[in-house]
Protein backbone atom coordinates (compact mmCIF):
# COMPACT_ATOMS: atom_id res chain seq x y z
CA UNK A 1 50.99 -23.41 27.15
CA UNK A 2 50.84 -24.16 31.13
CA UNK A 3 47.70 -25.37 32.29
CA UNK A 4 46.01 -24.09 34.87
CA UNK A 5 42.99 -24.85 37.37
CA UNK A 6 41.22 -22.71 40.07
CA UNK A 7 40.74 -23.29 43.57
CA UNK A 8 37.74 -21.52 44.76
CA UNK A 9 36.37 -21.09 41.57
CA UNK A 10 33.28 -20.08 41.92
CA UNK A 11 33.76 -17.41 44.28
CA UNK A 12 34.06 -13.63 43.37
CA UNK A 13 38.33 -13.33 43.30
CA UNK A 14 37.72 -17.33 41.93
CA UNK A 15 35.51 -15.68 38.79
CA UNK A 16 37.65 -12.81 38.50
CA UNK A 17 40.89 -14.61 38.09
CA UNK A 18 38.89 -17.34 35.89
CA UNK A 19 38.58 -14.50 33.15
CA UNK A 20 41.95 -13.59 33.47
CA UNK A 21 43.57 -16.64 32.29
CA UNK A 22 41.09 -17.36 29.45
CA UNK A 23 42.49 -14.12 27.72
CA UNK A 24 45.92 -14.57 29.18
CA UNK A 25 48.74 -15.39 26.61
CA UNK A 26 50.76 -18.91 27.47
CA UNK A 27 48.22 -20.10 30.02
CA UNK A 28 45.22 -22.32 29.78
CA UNK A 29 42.37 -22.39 32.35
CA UNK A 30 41.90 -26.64 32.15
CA UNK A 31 39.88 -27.45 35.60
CA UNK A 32 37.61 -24.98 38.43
CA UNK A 33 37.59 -26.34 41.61
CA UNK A 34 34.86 -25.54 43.69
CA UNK A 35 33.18 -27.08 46.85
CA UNK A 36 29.49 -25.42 44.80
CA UNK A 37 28.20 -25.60 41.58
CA UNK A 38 29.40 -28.82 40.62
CA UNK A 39 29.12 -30.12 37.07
CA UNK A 40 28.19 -26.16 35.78
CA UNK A 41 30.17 -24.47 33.40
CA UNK A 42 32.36 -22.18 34.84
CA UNK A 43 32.51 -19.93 31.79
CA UNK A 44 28.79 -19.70 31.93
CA UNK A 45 28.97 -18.43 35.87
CA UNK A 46 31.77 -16.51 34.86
CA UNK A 47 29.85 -14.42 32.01
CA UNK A 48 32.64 -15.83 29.29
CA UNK A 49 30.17 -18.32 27.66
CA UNK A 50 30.33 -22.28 27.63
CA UNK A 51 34.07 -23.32 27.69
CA UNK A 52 33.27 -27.04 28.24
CA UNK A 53 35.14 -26.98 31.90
CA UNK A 54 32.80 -28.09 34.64
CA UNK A 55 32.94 -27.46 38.34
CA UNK A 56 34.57 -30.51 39.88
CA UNK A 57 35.29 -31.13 43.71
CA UNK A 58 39.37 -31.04 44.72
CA UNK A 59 39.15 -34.90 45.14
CA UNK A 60 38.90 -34.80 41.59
CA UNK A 61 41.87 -32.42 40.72
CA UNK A 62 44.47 -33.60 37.90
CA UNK A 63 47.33 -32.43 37.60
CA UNK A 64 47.75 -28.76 36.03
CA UNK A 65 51.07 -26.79 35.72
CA UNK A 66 49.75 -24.22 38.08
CA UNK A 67 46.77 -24.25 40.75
CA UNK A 68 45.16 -20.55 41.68
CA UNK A 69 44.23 -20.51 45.42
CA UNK A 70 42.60 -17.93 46.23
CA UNK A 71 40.19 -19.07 49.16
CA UNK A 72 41.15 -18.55 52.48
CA UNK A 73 43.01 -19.97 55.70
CA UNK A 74 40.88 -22.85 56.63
CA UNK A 75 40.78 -23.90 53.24
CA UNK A 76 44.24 -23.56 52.18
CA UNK A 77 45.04 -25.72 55.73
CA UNK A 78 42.56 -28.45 54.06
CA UNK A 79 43.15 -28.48 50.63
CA UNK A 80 47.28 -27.75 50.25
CA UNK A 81 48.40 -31.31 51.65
CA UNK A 82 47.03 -33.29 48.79
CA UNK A 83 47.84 -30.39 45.69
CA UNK A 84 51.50 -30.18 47.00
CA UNK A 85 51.65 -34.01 47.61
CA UNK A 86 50.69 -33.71 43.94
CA UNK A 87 53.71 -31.93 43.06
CA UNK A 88 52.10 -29.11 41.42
CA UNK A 89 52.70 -25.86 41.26
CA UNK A 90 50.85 -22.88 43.38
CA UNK A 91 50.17 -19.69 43.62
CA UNK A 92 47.95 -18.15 46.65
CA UNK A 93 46.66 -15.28 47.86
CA UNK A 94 45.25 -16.42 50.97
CA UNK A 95 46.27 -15.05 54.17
CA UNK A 96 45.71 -15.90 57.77
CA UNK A 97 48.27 -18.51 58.26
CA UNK A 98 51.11 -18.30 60.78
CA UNK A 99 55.07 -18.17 60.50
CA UNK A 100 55.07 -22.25 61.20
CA UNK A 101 52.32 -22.69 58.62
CA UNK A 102 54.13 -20.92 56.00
CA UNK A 103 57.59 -22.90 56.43
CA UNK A 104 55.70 -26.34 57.13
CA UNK A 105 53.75 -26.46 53.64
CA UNK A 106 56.99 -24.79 51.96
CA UNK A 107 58.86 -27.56 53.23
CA UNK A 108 56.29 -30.03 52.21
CA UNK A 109 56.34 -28.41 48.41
CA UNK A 110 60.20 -28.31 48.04
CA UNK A 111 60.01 -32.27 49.39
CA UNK A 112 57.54 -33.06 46.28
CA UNK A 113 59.44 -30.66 43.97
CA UNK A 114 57.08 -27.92 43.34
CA UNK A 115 56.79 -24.10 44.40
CA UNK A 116 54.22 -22.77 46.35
CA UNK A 117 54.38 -18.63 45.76
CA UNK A 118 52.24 -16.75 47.97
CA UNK A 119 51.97 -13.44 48.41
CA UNK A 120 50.01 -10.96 50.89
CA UNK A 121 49.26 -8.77 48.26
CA UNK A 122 49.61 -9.38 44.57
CA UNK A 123 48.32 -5.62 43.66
CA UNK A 124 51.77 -4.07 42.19
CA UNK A 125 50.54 -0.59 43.25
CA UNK A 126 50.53 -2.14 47.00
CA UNK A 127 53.87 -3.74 46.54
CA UNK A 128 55.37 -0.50 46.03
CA UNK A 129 53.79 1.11 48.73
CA UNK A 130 55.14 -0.95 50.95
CA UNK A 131 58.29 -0.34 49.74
CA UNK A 132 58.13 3.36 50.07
CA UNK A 133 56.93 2.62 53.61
CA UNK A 134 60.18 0.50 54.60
CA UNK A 135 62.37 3.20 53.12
CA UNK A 136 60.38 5.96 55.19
CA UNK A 137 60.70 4.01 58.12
CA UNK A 138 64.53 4.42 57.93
CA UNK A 139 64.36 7.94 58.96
CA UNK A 140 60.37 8.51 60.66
CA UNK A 141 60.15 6.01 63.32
CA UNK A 142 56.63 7.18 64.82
CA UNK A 143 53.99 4.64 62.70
CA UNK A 144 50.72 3.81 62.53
CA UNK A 145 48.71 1.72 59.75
CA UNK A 146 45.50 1.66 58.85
CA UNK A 147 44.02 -0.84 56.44
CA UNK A 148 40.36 -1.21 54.72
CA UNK A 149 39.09 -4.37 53.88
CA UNK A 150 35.63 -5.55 52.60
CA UNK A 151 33.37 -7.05 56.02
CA UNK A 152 33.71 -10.58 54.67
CA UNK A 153 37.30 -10.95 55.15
CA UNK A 154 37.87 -13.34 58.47
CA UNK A 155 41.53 -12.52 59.67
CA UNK A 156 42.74 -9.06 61.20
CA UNK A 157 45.37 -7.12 60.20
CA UNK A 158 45.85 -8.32 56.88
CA UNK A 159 48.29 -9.86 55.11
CA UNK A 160 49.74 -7.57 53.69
CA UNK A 161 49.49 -4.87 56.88
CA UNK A 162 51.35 -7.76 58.34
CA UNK A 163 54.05 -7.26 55.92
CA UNK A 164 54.26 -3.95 56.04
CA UNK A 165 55.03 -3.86 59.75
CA UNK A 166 57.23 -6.49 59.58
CA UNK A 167 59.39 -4.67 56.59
CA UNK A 168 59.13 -1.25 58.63
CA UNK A 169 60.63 -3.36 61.53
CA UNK A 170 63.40 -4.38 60.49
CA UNK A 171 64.76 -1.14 59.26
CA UNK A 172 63.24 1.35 62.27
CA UNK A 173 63.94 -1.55 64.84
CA UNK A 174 61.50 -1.50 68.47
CA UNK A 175 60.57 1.60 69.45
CA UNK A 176 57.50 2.77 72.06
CA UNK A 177 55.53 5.57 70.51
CA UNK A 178 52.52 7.80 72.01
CA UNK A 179 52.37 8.94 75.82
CA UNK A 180 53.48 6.63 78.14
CA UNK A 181 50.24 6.97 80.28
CA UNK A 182 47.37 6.95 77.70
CA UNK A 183 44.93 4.61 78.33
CA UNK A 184 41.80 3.32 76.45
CA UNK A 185 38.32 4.11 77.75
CA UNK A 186 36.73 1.87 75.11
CA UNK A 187 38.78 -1.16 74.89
CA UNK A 188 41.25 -1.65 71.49
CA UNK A 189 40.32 1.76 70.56
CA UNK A 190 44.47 2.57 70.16
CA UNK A 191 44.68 -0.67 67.86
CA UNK A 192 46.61 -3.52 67.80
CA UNK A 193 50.94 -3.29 68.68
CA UNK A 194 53.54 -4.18 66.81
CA UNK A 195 56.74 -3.39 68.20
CA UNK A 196 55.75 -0.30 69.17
CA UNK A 197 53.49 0.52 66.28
CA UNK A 198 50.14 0.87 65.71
CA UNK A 199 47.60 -0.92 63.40
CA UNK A 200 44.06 -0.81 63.12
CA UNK A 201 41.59 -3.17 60.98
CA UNK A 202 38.81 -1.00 58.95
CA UNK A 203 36.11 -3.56 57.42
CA UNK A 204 33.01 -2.14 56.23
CA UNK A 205 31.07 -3.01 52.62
CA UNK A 206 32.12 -0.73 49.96
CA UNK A 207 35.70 -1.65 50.24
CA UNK A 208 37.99 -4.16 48.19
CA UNK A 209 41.60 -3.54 49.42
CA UNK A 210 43.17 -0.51 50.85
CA UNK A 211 46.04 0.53 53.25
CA UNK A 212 47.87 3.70 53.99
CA UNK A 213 50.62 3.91 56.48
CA UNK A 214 51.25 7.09 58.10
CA UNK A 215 54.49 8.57 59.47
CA UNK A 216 54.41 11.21 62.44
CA UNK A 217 57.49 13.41 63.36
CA UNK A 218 58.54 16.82 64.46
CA UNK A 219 56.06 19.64 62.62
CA UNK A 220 54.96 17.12 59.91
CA UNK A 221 53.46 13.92 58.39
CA UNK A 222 53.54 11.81 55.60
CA UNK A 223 50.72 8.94 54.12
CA UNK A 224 51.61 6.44 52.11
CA UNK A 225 48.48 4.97 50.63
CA UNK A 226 47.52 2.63 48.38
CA UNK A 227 43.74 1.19 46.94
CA UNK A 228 42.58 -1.45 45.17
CA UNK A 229 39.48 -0.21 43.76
CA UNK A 230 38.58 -3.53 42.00
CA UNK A 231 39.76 -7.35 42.29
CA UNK A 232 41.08 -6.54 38.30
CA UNK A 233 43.62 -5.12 40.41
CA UNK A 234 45.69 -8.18 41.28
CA UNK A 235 45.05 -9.90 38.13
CA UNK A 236 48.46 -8.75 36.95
CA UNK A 237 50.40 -9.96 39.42
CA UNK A 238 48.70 -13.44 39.45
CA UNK A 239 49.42 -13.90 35.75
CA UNK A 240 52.81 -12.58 36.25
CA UNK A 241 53.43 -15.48 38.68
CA UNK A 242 52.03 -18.17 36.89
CA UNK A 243 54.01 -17.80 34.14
CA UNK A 244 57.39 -17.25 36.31
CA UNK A 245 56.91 -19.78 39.09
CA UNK A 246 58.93 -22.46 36.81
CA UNK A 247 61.89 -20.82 37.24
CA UNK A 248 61.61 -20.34 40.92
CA UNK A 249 63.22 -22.45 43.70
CA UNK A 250 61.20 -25.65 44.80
CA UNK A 251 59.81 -24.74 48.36
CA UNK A 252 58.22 -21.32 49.63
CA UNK A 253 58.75 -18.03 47.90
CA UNK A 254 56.64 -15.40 49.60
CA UNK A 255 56.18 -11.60 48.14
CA UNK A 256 55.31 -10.52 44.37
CA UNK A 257 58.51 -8.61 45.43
CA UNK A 258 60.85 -11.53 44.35
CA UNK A 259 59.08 -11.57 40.85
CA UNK A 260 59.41 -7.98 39.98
């Protein structure tokens, strides 16, 4: 049975992914870790019922199989030196952190002999879109994304529209697209560039997760789209990499791609 606390417990992904591991198979939820709500029952706030397991401050973290971050940049910058330094195991969704982030707090969890997974997207239903979106990118090179997120999220593009573009680039390589004299009479209105494509950051209530990439050539054009309509929609890729991040290499491993 691996053991497992939550960072960010008490938030709404935090409570979500709290009742997944309770009824999860081979994992047990052991500590919440919250910066609120200390010394309540996190089943209680999570709508399971007492489980004994009380909201406790990261200074008071043991030492589970498997921490759960899913918080957000800043956090992950201030909490991840002292739970790798731990040696323990985790897996994040949290997004907003650079290239030289990424590689410095892999290289500091490979140096204490743990794995830090952690993925832009752990929705399986959005992993495969991407997918389909690098393979169309192979033979339409004309691309824009679009991507939806709830108004609370902090960083723009996302994580995962991040990925995407970076996938698509590698295969359709740098290429200028629209007319090479449009201009913008409202500032940003053409989105963000990325090697010659286009992104733009929807985030409005109402929405959880959503992205659709769309292709543009010669008398025709293709969306790929995908939506997470609920947070119960990553819940199976969390659980799928808690119980597989054992057998991955010490160090970084980013994508719910390499666990597939």
């Amino acid at each position: 049975m691996l053991k497992v606390a939550v960072l960010g417990a008490c938030g709404k992904m935090g409570l979500e992914i709290i009742r997944s591991v309770v009824k999860e198979e081979g994992l047990e939820l052991t500590e919440a870790v919250d910066i609120t709500n200390f010394s309540k029952d996190i089943g209680i706030l999570a709508g399971l019922g007492e489980l004994g397991i009380k909201v406790k401050p990261l200074e008071d973290l043991g030492k589970p199989d498997i921490l759960i971050d899913f918080t957000n940049g800043a956090s992950f910058r201030a909490s991840m030196p002292a739970i790798l330094g731990k040696g323990i195991n985790v897996v994040s969704g949290s997004t907003g952190l650079s290239d030289e982030e990424l590689i410095s707090f892999g290289n500091l969890a490979k140096e204490n002999g743990c794995t830090l997974f952690l993925a832009p997207n752990f929705a399986i239903g959005a992993v495969l879109m991407m997918n389909f979106a690098k393979e169309a990118a192979k033979y339409i090179k004309d691309i824009e994304v679009i991507e939806y997120h709830h108004d609370q999220k902090l960083d723009a593009p996302s994580g995962t529209a991040k990925k995407t573009l970076d996938d698509m680039a590698e295969v359709r390589g740098v290429k200028l697209q629209g007319h090479p004299e449009e201009f913008e009479t409202i500032e940003g209105s053409r989105g963000g560039e990325y090697k010659g494509m286009r992104v733009h950051s929807i985030r409005l209530p109402g929405y959880v997760a959503s992205q659709e990439v769309i292709f543009g050539t010669l008398g025709q054009t293709l969306t790929i789209r995908h939506d997470s309509i609920s947070r119960e929609s990553f819940m199976p890729g969390i659980m799928m990499a808690c119980k597989k991040i054992g057998s991955l290499e010490k160090g970084l491993v980013f994508g719910l791609e390499n666990i597939m």
